[in-house]
PDB file of N, CA and C in Angstrom:
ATOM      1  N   UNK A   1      75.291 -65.867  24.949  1.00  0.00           N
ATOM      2  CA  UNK A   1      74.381 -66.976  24.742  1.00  0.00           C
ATOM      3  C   UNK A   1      75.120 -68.254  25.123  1.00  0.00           C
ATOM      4  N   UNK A   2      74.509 -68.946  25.762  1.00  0.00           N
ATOM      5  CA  UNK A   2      75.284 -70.374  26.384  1.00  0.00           C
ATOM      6  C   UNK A   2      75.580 -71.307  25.266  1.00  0.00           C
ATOM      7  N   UNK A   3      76.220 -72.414  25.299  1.00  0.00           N
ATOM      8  CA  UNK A   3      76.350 -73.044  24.043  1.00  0.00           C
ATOM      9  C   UNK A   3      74.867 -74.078  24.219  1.00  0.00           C
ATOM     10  N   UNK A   4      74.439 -74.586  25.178  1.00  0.00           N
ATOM     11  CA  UNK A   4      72.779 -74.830  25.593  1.00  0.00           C
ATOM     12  C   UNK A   4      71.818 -74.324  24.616  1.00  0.00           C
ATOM     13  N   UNK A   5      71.736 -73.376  24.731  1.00  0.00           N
ATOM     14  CA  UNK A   5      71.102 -72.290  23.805  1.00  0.00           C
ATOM     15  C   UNK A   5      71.064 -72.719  22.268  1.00  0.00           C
ATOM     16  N   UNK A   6      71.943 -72.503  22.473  1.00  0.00           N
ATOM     17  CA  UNK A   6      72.572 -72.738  20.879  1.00  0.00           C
ATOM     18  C   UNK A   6      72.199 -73.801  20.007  1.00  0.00           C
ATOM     19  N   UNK A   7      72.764 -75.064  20.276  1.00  0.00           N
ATOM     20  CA  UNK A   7      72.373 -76.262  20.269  1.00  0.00           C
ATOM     21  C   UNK A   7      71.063 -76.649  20.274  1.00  0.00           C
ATOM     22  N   UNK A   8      70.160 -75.923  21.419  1.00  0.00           N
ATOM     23  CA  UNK A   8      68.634 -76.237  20.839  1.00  0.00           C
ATOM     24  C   UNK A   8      67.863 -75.371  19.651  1.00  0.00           C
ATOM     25  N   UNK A   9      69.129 -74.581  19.438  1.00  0.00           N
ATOM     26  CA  UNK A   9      68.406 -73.717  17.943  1.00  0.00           C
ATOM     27  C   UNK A   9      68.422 -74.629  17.075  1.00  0.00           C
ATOM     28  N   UNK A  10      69.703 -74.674  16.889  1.00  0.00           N
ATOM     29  CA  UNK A  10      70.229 -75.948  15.580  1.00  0.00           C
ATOM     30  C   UNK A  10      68.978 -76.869  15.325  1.00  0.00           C
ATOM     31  N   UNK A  11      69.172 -77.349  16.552  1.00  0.00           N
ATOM     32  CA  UNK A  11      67.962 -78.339  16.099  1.00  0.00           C
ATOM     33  C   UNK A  11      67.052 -78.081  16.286  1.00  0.00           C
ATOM     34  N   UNK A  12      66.242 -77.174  16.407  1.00  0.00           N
ATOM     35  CA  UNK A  12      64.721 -76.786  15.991  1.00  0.00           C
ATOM     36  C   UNK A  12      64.777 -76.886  14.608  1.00  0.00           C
ATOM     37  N   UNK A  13      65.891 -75.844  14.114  1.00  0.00           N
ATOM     38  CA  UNK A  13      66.258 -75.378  12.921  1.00  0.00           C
ATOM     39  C   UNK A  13      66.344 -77.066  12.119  1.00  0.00           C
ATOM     40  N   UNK A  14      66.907 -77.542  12.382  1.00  0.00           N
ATOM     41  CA  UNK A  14      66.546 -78.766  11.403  1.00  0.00           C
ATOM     42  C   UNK A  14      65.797 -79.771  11.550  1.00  0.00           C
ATOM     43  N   UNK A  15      65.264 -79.710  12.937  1.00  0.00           N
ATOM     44  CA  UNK A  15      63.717 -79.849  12.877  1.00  0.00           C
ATOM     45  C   UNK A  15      62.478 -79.452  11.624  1.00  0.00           C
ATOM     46  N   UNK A  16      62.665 -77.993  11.594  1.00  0.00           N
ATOM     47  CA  UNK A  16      61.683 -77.611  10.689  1.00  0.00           C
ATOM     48  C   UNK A  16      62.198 -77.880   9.289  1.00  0.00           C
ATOM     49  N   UNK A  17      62.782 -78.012   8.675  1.00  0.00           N
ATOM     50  CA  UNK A  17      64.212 -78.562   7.788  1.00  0.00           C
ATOM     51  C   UNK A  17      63.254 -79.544   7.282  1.00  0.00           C
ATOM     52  N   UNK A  18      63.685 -80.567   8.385  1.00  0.00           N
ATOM     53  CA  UNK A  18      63.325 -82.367   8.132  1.00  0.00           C
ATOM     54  C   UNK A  18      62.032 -81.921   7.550  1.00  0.00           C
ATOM     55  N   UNK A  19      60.950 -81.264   8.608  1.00  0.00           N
ATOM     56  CA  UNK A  19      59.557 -81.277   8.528  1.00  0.00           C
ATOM     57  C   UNK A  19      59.506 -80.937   6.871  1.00  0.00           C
ATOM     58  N   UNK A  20      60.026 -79.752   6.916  1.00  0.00           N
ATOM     59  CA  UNK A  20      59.076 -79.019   5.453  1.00  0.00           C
ATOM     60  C   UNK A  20      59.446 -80.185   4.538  1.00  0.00           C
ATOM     61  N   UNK A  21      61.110 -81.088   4.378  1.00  0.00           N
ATOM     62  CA  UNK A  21      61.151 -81.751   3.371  1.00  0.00           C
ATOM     63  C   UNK A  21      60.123 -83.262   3.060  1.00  0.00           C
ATOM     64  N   UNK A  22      59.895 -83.088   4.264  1.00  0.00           N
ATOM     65  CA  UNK A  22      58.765 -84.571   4.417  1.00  0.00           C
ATOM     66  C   UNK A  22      57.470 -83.967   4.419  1.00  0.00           C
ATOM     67  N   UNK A  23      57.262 -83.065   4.156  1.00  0.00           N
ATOM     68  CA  UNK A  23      55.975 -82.732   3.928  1.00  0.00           C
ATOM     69  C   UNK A  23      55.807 -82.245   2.084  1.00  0.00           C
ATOM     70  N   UNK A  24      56.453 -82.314   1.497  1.00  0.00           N
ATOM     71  CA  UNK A  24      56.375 -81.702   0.598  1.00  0.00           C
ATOM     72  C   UNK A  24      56.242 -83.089  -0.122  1.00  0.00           C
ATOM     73  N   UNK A  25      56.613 -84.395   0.701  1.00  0.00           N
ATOM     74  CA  UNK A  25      55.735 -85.405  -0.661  1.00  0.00           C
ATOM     75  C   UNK A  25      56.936 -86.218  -1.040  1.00  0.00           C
ATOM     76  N   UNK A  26      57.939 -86.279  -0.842  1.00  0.00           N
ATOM     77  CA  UNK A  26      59.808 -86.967  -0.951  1.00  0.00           C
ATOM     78  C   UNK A  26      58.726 -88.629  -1.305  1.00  0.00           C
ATOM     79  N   UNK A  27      58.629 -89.250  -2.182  1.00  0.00           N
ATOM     80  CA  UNK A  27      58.298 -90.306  -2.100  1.00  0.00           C
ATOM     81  C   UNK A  27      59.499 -91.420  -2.010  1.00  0.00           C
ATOM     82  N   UNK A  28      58.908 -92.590  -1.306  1.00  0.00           N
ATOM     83  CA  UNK A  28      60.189 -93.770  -0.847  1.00  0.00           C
ATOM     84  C   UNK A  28      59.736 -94.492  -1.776  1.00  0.00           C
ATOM     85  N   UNK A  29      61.036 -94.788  -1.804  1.00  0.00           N
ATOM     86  CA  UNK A  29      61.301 -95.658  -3.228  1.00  0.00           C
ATOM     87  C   UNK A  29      60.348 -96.875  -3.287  1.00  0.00           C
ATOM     88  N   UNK A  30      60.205 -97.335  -4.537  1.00  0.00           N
ATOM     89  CA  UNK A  30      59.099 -98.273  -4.785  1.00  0.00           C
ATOM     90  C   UNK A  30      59.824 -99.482  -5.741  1.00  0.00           C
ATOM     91  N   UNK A  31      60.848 -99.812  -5.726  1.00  0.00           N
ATOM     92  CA  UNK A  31      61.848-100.720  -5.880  1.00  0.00           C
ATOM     93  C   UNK A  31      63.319-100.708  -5.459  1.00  0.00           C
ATOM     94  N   UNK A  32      63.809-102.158  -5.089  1.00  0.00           N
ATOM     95  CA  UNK A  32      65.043-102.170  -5.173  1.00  0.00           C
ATOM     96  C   UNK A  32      65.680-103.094  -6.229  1.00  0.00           C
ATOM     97  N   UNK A  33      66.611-102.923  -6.311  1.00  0.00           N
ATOM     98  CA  UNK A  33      67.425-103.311  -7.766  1.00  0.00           C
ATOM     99  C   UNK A  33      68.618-103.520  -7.309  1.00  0.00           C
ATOM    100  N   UNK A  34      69.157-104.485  -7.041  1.00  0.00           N
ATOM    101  CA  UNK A  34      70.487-105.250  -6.424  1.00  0.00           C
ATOM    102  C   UNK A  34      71.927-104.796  -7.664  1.00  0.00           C
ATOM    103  N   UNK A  35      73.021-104.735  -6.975  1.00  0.00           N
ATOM    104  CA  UNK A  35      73.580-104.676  -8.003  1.00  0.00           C
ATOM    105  C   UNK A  35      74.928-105.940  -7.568  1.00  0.00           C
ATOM    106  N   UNK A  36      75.045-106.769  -7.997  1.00  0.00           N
ATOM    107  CA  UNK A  36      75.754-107.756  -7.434  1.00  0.00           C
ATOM    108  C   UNK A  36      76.341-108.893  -8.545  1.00  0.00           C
ATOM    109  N   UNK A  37      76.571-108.110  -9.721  1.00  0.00           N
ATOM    110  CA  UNK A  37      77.519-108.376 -10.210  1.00  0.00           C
ATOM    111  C   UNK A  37      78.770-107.269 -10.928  1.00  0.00           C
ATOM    112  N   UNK A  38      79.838-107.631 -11.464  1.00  0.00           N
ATOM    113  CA  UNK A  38      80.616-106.368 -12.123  1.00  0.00           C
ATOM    114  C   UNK A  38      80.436-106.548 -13.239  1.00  0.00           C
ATOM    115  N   UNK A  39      79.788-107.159 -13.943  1.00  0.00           N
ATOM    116  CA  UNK A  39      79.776-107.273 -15.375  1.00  0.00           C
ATOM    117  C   UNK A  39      79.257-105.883 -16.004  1.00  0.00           C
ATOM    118  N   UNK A  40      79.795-105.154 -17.235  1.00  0.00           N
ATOM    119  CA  UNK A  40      78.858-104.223 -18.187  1.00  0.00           C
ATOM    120  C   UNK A  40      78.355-104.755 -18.707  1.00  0.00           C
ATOM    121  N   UNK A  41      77.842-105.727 -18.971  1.00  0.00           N
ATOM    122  CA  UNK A  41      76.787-105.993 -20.008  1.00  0.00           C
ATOM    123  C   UNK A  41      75.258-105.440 -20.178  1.00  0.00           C
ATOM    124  N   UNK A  42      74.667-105.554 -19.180  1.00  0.00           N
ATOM    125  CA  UNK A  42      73.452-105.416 -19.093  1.00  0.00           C
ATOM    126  C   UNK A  42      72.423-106.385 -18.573  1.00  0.00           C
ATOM    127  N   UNK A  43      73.254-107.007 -18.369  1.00  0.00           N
ATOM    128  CA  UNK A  43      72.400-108.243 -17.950  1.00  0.00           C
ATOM    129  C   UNK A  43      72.245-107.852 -16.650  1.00  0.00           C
ATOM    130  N   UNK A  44      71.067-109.157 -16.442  1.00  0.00           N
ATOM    131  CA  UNK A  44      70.586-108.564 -14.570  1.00  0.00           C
ATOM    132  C   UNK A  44      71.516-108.903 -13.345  1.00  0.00           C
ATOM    133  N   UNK A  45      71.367-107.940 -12.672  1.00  0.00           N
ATOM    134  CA  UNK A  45      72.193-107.978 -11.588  1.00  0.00           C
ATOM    135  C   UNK A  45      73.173-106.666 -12.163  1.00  0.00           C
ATOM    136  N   UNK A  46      73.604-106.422 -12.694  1.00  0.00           N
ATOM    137  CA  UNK A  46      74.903-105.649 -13.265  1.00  0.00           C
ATOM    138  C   UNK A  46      74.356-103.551 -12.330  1.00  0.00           C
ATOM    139  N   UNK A  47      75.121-103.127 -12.668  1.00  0.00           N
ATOM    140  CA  UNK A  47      74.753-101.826 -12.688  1.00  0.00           C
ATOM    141  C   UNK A  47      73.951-100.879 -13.731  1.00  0.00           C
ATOM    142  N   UNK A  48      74.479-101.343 -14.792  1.00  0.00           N
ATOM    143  CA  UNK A  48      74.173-100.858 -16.078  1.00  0.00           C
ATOM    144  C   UNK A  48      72.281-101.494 -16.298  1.00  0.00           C
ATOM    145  N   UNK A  49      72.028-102.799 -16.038  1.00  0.00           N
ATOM    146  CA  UNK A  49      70.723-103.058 -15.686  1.00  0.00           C
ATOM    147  C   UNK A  49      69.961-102.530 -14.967  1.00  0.00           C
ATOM    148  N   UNK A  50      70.390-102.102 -13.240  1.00  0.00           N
ATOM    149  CA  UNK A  50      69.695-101.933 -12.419  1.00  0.00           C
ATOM    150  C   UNK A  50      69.294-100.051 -13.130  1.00  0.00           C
ATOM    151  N   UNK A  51      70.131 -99.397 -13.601  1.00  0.00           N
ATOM    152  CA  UNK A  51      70.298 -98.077 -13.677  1.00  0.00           C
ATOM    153  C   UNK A  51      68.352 -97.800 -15.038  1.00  0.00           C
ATOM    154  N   UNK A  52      69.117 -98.805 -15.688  1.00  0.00           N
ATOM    155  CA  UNK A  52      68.076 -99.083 -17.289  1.00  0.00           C
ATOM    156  C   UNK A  52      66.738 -99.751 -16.142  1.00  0.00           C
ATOM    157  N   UNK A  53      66.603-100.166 -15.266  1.00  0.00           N
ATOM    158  CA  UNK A  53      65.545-100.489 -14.949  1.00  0.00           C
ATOM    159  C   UNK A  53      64.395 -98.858 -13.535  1.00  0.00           C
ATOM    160  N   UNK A  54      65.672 -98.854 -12.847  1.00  0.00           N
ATOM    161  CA  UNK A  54      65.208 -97.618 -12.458  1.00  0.00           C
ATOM    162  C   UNK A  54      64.541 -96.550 -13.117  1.00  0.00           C
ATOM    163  N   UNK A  55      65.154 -96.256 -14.639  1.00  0.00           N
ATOM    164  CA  UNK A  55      64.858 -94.987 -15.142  1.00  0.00           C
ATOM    165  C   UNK A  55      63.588 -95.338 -15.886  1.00  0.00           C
ATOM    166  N   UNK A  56      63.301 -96.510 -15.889  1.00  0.00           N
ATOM    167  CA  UNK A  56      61.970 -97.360 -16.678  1.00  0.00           C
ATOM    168  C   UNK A  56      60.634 -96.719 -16.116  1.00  0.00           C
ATOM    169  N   UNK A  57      60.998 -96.852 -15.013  1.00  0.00           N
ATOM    170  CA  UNK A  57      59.154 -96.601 -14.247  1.00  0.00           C
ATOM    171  C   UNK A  57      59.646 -95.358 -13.862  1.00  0.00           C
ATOM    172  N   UNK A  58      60.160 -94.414 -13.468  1.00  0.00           N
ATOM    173  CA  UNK A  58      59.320 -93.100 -13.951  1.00  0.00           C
ATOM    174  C   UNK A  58      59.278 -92.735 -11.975  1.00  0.00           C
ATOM    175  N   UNK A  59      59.806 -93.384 -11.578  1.00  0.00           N
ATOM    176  CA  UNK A  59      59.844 -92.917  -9.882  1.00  0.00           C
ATOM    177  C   UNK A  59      60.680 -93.488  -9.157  1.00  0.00           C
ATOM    178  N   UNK A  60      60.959 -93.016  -7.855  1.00  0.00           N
ATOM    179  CA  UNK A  60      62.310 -92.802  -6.817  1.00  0.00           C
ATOM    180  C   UNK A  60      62.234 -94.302  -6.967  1.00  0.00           C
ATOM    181  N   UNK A  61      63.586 -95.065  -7.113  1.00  0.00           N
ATOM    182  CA  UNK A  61      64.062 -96.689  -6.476  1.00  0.00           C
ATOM    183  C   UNK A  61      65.070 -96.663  -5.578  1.00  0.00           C
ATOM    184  N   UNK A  62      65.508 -97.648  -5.733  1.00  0.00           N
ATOM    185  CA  UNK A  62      67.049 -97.609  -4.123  1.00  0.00           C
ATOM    186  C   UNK A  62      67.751 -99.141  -5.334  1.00  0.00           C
ATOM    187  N   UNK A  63      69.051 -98.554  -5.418  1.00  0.00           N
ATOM    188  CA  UNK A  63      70.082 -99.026  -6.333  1.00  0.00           C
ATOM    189  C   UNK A  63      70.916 -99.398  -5.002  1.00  0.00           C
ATOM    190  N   UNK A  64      71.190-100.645  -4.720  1.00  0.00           N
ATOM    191  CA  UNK A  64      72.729-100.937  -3.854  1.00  0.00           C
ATOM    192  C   UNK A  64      72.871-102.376  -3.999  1.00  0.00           C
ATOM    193  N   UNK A  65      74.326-101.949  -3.810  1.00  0.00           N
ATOM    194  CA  UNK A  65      75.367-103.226  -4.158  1.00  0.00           C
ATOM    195  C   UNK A  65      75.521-104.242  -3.136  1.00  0.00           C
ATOM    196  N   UNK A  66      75.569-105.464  -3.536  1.00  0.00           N
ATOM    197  CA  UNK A  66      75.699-106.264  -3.195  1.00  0.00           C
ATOM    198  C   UNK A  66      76.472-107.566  -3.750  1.00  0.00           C
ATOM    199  N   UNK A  67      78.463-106.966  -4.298  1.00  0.00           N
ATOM    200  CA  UNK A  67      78.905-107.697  -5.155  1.00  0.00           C
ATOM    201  C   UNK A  67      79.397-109.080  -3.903  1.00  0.00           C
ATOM    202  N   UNK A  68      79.183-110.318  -4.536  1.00  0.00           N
ATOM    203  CA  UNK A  68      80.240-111.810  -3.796  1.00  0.00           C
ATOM    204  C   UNK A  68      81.398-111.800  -4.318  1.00  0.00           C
ATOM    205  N   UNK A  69      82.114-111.972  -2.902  1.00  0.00           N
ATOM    206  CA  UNK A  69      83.616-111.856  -2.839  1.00  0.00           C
ATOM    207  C   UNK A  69      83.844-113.092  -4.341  1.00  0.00           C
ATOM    208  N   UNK A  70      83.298-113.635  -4.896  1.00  0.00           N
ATOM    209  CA  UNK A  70      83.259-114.857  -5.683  1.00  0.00           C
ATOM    210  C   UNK A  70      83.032-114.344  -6.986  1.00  0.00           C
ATOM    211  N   UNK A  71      83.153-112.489  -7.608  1.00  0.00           N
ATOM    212  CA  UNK A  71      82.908-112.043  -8.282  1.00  0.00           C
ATOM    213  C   UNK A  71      84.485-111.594  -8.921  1.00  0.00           C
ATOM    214  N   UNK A  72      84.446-111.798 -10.156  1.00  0.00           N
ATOM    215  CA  UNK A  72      86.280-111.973 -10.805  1.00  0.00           C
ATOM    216  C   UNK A  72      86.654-110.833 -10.554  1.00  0.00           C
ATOM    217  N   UNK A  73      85.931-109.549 -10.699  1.00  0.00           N
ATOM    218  CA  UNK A  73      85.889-108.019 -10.530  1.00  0.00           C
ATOM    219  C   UNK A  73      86.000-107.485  -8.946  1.00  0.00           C
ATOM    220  N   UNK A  74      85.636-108.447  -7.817  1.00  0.00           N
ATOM    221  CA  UNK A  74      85.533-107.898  -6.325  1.00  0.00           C
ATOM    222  C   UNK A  74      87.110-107.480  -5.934  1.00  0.00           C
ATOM    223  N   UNK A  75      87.044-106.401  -5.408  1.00  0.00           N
ATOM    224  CA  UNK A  75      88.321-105.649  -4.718  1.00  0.00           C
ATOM    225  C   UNK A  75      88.479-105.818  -3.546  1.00  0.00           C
ATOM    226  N   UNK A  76      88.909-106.883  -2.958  1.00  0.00           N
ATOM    227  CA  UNK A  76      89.222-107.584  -1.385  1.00  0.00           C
ATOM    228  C   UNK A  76      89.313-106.316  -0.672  1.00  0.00           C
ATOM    229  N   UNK A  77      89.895-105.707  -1.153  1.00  0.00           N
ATOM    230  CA  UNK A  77      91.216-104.776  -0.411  1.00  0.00           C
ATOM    231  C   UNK A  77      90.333-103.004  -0.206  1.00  0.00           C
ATOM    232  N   UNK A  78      89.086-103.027  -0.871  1.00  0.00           N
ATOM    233  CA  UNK A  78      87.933-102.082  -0.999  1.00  0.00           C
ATOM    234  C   UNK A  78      86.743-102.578  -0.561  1.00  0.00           C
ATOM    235  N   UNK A  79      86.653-103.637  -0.555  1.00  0.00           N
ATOM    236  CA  UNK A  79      84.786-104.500  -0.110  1.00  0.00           C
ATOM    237  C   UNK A  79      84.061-104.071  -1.264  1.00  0.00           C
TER     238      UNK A  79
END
């Protein structure tokens, strides 16, 4: 079998993959929730907020960070 061959299996194969998982209903998230500070407290912006607000409503969100280098907690040396 050529490696040609091959290669267009694969990806049929996760072709039908993608398909079945997007057909089955994967809903996109219906909030985002910043996380852009390091504080634990709970307060907004924090992680510990965004996490307590996600699990609130009951469906898929999108959690990402967005700490300023101007944050006492930011790790230059990690981003």
């Amino acid at each position: 079998m050529s490696k040609f061959k091959v290669l267009i299996g694969i990806s049929t194969s996760a072709l039908i993959i993608l398909s079945a998982v997007f057909s089955v209903g994967i809903a996109a998230p219906t909030a985002d929730f910043a996380v852009t500070k390091t504080a634990d407290d709970g307060t907004i912006g924090t992680l510990r907020w965004a996490i307590s607000q996600s699990n609130s409503n009951g469906v898929p969100d999108l959690i990402y960070f967005s700490i300023p280098t101007l944050d006492p907690n930011y790790d230059s040396s990690n981003g």
